[in-house]
PDB file of N, CA and C in Angstrom:
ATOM      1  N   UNK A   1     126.121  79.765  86.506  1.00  0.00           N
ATOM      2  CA  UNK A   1     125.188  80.468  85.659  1.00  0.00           C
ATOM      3  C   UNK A   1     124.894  81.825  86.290  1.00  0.00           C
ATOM      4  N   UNK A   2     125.154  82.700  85.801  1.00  0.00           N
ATOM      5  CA  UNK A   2     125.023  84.426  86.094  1.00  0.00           C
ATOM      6  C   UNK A   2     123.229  84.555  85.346  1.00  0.00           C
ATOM      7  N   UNK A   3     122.702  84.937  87.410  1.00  0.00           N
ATOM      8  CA  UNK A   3     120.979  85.472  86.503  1.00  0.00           C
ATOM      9  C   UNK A   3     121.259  87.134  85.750  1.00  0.00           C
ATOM     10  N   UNK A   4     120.513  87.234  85.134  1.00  0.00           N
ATOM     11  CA  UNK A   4     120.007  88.351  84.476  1.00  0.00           C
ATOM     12  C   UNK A   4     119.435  89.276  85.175  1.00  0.00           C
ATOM     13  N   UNK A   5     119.730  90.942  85.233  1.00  0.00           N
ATOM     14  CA  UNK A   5     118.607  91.588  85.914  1.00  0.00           C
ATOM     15  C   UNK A   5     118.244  92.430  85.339  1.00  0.00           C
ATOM     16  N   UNK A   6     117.181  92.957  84.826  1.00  0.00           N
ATOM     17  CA  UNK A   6     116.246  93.824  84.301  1.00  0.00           C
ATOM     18  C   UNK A   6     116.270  94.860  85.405  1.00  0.00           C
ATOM     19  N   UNK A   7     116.638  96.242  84.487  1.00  0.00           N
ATOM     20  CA  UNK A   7     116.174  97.800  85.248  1.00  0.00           C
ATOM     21  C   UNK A   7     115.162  98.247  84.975  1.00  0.00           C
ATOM     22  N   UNK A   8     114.736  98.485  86.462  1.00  0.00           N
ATOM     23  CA  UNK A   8     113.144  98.710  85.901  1.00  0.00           C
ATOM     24  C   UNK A   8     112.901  99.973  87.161  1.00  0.00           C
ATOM     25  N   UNK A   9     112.293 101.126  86.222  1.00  0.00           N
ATOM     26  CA  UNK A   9     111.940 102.209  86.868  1.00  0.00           C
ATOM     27  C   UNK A   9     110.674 102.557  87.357  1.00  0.00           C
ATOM     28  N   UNK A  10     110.527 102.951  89.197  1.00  0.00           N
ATOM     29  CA  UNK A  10     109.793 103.048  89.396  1.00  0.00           C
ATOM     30  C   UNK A  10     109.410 104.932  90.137  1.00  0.00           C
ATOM     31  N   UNK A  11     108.306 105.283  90.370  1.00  0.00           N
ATOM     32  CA  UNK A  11     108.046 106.675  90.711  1.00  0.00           C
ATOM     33  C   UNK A  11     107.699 106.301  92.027  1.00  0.00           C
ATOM     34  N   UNK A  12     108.116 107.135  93.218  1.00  0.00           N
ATOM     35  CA  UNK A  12     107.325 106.965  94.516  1.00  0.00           C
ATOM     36  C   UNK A  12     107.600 108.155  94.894  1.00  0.00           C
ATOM     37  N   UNK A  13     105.917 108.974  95.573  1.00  0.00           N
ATOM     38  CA  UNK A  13     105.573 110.144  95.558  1.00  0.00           C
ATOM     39  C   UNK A  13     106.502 111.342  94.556  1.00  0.00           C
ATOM     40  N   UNK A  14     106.820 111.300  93.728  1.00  0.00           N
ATOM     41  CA  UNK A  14     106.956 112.294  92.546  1.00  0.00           C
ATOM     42  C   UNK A  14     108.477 111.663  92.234  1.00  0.00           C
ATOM     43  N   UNK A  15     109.166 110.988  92.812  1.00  0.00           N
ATOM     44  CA  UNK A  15     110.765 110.629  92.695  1.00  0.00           C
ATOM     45  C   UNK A  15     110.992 109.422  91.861  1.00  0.00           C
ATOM     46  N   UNK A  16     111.755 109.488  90.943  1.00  0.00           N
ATOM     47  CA  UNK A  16     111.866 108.144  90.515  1.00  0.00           C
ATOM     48  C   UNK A  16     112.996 107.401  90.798  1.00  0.00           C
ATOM     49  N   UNK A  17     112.811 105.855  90.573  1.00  0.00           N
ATOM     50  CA  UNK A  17     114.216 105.282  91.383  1.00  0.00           C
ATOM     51  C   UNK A  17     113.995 104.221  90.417  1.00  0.00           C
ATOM     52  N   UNK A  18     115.629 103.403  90.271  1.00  0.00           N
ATOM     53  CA  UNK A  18     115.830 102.304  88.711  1.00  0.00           C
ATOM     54  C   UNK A  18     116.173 101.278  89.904  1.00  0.00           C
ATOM     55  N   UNK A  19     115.513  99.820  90.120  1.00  0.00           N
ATOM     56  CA  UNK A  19     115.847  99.170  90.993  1.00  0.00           C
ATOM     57  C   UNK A  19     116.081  97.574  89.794  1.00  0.00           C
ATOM     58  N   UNK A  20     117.118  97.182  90.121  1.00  0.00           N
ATOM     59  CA  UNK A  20     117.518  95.851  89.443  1.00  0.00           C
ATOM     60  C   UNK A  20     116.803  94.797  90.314  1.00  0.00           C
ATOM     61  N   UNK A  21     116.288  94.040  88.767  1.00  0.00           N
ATOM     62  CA  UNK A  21     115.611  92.301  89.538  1.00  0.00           C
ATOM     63  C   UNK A  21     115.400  92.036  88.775  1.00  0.00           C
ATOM     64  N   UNK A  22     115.601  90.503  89.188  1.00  0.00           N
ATOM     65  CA  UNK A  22     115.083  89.480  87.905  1.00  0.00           C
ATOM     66  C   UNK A  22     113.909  89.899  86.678  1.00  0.00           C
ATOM     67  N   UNK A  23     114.743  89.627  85.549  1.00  0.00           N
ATOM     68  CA  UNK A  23     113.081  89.636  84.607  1.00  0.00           C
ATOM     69  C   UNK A  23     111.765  89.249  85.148  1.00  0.00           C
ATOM     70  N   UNK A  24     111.345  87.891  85.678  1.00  0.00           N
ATOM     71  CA  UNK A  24     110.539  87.454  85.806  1.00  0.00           C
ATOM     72  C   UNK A  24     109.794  87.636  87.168  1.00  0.00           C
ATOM     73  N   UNK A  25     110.526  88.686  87.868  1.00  0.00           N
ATOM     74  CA  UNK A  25     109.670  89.568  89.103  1.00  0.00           C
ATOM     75  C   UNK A  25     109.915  91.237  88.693  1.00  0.00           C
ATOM     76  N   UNK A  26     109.311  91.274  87.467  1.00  0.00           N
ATOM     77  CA  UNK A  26     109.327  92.852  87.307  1.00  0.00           C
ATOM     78  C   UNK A  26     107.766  92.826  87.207  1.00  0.00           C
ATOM     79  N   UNK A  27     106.717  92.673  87.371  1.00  0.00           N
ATOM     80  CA  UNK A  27     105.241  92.876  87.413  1.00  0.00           C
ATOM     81  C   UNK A  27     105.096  92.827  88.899  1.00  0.00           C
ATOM     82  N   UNK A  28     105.844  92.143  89.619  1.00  0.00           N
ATOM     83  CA  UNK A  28     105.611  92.030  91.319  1.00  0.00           C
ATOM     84  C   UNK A  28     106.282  93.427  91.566  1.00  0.00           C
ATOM     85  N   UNK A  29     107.623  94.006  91.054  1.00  0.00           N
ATOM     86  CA  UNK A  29     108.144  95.255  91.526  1.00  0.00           C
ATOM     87  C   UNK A  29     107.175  96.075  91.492  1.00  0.00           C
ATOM     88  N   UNK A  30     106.891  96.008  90.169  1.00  0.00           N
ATOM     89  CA  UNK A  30     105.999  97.412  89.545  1.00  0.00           C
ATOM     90  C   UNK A  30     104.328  97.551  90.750  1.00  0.00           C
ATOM     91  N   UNK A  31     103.873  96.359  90.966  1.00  0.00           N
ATOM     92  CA  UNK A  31     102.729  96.433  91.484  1.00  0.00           C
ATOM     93  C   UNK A  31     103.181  96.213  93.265  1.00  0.00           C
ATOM     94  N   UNK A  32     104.316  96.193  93.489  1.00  0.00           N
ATOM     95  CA  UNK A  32     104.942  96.424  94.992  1.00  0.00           C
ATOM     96  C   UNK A  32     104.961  98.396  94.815  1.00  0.00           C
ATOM     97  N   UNK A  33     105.708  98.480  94.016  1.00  0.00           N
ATOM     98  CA  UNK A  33     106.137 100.124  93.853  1.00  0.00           C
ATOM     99  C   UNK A  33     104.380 100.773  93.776  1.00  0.00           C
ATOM    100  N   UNK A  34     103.937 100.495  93.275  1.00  0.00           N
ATOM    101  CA  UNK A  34     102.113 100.726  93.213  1.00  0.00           C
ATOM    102  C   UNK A  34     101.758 100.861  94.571  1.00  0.00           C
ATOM    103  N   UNK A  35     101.751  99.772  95.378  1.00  0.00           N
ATOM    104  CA  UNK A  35     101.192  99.546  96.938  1.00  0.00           C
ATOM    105  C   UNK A  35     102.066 100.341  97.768  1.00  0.00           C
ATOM    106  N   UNK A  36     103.401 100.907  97.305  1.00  0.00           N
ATOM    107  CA  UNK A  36     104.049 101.991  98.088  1.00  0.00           C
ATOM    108  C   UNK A  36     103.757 102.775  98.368  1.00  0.00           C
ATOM    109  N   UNK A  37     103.689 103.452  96.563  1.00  0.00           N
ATOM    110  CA  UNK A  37     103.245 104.703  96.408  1.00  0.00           C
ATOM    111  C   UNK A  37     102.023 105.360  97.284  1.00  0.00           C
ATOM    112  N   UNK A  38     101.137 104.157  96.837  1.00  0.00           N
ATOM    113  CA  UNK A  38      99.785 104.680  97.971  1.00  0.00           C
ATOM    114  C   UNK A  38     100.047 104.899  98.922  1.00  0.00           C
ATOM    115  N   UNK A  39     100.663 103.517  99.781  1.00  0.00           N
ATOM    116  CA  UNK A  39     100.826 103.716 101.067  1.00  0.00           C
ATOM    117  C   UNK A  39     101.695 105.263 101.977  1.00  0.00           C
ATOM    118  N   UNK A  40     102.608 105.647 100.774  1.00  0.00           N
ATOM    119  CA  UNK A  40     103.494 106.584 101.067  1.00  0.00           C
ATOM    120  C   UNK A  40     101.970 108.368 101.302  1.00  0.00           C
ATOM    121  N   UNK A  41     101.640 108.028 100.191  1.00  0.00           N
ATOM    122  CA  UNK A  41     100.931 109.052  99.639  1.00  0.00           C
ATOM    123  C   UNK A  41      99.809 109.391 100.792  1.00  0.00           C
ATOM    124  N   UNK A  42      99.264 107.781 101.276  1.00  0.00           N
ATOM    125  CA  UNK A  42      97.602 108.129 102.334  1.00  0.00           C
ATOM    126  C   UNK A  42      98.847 108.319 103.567  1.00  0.00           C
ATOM    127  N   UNK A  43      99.762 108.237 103.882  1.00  0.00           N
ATOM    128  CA  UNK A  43     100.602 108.376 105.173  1.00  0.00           C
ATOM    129  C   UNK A  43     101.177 109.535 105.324  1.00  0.00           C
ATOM    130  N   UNK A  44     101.016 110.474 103.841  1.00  0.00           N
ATOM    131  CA  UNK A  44     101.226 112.257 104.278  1.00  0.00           C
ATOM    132  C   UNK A  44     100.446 112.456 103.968  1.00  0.00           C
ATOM    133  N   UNK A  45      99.276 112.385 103.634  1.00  0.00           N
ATOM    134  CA  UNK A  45      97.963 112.782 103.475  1.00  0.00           C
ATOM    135  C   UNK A  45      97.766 113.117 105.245  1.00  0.00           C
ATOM    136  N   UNK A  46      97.630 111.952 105.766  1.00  0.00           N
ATOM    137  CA  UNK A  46      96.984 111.822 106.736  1.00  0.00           C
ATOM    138  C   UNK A  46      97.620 112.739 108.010  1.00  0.00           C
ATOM    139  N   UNK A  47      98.775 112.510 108.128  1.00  0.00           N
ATOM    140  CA  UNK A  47      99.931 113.289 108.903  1.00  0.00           C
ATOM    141  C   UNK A  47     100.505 114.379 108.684  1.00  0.00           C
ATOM    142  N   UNK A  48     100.285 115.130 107.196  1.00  0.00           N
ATOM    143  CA  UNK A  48     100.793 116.315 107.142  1.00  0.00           C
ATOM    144  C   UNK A  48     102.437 116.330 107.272  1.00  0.00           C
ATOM    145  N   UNK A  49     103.162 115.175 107.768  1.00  0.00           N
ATOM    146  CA  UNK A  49     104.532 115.279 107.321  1.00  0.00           C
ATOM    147  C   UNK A  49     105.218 115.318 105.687  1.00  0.00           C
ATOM    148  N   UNK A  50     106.226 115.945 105.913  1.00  0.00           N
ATOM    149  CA  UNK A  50     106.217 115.711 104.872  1.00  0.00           C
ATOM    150  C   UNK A  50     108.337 115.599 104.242  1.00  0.00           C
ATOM    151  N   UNK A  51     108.459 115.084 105.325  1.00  0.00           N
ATOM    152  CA  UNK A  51     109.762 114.475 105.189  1.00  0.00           C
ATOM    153  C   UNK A  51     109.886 112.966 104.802  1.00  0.00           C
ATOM    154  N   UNK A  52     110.630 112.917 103.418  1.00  0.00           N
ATOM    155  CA  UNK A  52     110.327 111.231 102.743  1.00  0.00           C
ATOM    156  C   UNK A  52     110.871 110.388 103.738  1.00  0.00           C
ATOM    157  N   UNK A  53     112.005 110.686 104.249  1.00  0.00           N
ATOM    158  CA  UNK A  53     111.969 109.391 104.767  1.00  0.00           C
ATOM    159  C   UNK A  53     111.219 109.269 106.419  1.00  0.00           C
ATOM    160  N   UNK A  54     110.548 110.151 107.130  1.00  0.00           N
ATOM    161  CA  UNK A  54     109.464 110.108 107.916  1.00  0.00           C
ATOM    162  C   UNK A  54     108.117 109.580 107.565  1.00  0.00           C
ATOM    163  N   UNK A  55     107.356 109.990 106.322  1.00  0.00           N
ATOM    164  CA  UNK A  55     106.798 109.287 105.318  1.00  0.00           C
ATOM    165  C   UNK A  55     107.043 107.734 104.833  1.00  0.00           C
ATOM    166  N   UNK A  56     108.200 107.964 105.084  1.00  0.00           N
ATOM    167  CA  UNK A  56     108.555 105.947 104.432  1.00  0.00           C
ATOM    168  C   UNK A  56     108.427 105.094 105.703  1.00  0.00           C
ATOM    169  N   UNK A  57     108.860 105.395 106.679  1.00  0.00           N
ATOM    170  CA  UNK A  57     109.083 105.142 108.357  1.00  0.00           C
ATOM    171  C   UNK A  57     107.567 104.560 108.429  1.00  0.00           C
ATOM    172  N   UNK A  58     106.514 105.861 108.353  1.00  0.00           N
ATOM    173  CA  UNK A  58     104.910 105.943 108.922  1.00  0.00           C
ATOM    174  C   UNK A  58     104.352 104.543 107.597  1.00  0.00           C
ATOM    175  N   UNK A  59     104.866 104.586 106.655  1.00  0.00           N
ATOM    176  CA  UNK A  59     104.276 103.915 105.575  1.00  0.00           C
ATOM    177  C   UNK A  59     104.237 102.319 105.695  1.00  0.00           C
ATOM    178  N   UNK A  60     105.760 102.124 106.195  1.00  0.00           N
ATOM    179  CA  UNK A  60     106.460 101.178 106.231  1.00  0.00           C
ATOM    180  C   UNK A  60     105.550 100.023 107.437  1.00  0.00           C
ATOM    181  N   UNK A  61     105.278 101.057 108.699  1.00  0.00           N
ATOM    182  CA  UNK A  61     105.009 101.006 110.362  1.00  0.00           C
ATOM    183  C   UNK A  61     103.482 100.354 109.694  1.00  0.00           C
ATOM    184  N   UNK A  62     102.899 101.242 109.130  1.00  0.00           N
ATOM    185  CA  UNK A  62     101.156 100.858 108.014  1.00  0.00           C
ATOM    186  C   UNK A  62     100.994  99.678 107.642  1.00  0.00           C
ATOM    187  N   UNK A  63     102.426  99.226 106.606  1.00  0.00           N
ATOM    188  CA  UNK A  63     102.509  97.886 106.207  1.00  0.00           C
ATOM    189  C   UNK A  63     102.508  96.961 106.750  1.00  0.00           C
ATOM    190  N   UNK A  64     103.225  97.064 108.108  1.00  0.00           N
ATOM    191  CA  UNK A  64     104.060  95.906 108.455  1.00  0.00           C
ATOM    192  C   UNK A  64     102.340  95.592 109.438  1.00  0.00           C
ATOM    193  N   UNK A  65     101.841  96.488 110.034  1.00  0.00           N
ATOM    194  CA  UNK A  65     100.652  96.313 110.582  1.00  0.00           C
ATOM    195  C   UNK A  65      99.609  95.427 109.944  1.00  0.00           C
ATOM    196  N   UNK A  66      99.458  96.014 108.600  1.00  0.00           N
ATOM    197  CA  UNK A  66      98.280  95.564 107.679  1.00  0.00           C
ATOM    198  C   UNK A  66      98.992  93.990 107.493  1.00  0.00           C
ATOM    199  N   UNK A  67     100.474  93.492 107.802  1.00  0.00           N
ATOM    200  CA  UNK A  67     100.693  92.366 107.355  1.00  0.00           C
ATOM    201  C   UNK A  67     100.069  91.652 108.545  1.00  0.00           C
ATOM    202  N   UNK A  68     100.592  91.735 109.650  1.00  0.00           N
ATOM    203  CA  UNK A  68     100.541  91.264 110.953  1.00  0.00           C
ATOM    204  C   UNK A  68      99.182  90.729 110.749  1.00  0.00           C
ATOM    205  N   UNK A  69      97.916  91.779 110.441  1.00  0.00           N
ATOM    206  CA  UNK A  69      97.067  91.181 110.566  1.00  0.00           C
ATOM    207  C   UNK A  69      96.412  89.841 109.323  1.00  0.00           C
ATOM    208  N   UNK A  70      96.659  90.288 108.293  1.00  0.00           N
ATOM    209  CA  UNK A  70      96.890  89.244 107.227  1.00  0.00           C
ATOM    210  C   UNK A  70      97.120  88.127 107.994  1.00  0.00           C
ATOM    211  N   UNK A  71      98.455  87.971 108.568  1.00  0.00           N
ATOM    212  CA  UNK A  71      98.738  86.812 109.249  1.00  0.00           C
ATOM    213  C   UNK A  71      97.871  86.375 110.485  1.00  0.00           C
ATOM    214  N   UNK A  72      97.247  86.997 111.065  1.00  0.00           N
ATOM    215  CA  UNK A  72      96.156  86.630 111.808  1.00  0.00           C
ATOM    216  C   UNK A  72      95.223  85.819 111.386  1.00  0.00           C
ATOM    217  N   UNK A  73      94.730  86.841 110.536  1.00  0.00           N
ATOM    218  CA  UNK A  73      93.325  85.797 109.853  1.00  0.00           C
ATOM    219  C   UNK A  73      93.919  84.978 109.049  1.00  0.00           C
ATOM    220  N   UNK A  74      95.260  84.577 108.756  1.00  0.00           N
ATOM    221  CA  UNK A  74      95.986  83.279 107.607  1.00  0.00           C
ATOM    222  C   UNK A  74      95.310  82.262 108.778  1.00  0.00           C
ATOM    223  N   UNK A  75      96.088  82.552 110.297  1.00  0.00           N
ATOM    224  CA  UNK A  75      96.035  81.654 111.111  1.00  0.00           C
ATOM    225  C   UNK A  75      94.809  81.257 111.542  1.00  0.00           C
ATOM    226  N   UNK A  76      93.403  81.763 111.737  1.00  0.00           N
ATOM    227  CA  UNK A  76      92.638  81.949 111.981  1.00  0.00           C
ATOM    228  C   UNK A  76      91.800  80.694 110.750  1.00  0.00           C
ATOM    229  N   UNK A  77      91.909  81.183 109.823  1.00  0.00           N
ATOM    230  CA  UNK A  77      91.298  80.916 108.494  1.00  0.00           C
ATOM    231  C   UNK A  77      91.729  79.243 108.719  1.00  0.00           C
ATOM    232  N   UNK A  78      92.987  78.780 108.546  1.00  0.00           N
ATOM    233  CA  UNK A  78      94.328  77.859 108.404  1.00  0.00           C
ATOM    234  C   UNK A  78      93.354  76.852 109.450  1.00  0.00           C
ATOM    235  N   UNK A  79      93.429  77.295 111.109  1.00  0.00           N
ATOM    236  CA  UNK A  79      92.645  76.437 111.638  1.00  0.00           C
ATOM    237  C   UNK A  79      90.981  76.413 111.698  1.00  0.00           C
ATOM    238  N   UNK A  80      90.585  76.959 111.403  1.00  0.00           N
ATOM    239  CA  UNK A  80      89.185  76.734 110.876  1.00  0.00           C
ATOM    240  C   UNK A  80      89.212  75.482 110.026  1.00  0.00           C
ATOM    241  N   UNK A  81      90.184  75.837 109.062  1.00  0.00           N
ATOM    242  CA  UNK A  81      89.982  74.748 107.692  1.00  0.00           C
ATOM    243  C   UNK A  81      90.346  73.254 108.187  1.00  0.00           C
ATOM    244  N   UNK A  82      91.251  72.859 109.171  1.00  0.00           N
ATOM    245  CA  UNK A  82      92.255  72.287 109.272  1.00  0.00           C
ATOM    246  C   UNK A  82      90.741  71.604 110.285  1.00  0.00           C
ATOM    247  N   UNK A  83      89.796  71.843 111.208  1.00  0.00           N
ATOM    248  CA  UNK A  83      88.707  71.548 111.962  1.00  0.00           C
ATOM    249  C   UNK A  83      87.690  71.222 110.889  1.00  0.00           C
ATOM    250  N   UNK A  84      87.261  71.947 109.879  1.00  0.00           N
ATOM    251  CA  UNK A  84      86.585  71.108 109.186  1.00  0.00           C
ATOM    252  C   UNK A  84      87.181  69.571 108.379  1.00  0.00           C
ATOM    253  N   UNK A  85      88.314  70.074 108.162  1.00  0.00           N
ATOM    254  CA  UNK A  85      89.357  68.696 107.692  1.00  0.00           C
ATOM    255  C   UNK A  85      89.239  67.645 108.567  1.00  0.00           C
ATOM    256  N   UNK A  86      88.938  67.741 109.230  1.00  0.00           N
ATOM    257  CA  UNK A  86      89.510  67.188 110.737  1.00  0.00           C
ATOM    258  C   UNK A  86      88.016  65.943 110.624  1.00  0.00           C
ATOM    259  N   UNK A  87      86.732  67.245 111.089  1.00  0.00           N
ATOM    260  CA  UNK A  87      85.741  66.803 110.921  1.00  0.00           C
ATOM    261  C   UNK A  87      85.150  65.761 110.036  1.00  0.00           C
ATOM    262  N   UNK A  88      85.083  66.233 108.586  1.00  0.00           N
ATOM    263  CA  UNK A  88      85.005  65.296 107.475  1.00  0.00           C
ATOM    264  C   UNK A  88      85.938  64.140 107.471  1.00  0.00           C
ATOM    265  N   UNK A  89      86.940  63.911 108.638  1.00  0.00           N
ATOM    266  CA  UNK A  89      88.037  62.675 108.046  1.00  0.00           C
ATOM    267  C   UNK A  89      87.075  62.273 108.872  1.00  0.00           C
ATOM    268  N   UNK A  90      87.383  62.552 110.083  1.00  0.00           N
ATOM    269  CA  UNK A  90      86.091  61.966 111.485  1.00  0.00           C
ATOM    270  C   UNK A  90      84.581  61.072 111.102  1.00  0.00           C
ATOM    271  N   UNK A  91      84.066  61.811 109.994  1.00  0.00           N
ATOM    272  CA  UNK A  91      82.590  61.298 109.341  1.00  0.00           C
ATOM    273  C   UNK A  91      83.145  59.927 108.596  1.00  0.00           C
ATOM    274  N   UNK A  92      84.360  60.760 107.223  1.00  0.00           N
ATOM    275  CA  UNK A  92      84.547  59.165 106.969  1.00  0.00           C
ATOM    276  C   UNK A  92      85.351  57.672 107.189  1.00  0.00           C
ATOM    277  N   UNK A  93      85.574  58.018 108.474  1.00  0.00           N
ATOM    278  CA  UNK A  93      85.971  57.052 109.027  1.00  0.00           C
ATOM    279  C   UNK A  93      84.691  56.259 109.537  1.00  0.00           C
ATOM    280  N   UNK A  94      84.109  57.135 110.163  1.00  0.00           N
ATOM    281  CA  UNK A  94      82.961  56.068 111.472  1.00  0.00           C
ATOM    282  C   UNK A  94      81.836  55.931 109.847  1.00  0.00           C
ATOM    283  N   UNK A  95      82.105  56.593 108.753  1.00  0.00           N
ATOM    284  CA  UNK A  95      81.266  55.581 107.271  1.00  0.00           C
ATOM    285  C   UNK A  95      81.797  54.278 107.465  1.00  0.00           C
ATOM    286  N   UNK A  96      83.196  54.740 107.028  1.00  0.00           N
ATOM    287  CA  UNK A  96      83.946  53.073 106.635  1.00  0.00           C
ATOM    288  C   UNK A  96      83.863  52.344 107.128  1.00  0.00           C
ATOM    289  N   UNK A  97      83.897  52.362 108.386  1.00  0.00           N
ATOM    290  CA  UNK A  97      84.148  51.668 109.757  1.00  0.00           C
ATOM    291  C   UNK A  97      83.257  51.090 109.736  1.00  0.00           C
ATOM    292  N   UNK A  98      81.756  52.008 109.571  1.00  0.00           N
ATOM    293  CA  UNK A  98      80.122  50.780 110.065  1.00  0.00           C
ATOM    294  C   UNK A  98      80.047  50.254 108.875  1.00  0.00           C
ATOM    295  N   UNK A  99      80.636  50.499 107.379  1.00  0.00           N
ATOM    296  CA  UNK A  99      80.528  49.741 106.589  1.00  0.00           C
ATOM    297  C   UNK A  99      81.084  48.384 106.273  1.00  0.00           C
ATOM    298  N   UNK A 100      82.408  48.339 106.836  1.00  0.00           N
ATOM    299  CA  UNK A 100      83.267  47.189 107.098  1.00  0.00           C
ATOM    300  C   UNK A 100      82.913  46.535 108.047  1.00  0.00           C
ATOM    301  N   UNK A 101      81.898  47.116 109.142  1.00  0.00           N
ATOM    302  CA  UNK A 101      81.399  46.126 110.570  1.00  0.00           C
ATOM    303  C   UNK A 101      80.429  45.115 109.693  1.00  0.00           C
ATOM    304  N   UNK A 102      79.799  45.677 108.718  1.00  0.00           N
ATOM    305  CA  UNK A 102      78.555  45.263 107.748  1.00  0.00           C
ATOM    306  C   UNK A 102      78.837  44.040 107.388  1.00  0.00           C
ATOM    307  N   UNK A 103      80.165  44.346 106.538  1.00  0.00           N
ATOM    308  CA  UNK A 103      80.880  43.598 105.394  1.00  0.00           C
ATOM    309  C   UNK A 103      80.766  42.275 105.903  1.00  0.00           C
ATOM    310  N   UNK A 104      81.882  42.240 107.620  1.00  0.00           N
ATOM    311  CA  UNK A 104      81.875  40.694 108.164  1.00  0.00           C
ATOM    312  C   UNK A 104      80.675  39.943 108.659  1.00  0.00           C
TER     313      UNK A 104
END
């Protein structure tokens, strides 16, 4: 079975570019190409460069940062949750437990 790919055009800082993908990830392109653009845009804002692909480099370096930390607090968040999980099994066990001591 041959997928389908939808051309779908996007603008980053004044340039436009036709990138092929699935139909059903063209709202993720479009709103990826969105989070570029910015990112491209506050990264010569800020630096005054103004060579694209030095710009894409600084943009890119932005992203991969802002992910890193994402993944921090995933992990962070992840075991927090995983300690209250933990906790609440902990409670209902020593329930069950004095309830079944009851039972006999």
């Amino acid at each position: 079975m041959t997928q389908q790919y939808a051309q779908v055009s996007v603008r980053i800082l004044d340039k436009d570019y036709t990138v092929k993908c699935p139909p059903d990830e063209r709202t993720d392109l479009l709103d990826s190409a969105e989070i570029l653009n910015a990112k491209m845009r506050e990264a010569r804002d800020a630096t005054g460069v103004v060579g694209l692909d030095r710009i894409a480099v600084i943009a890119a370096l932005n992203m991969a940062s802002d992910l890193i930390h994402a993944q921090a607090r995933d992990r962070l968040v992840e075991g927090e949750l995983s300690q209250r999980l933990k906790n609440i099994s902990d409670r209902v066990d020593n329930v069950l437990g004095g309830s079944q001591q009851l039972d006999l």
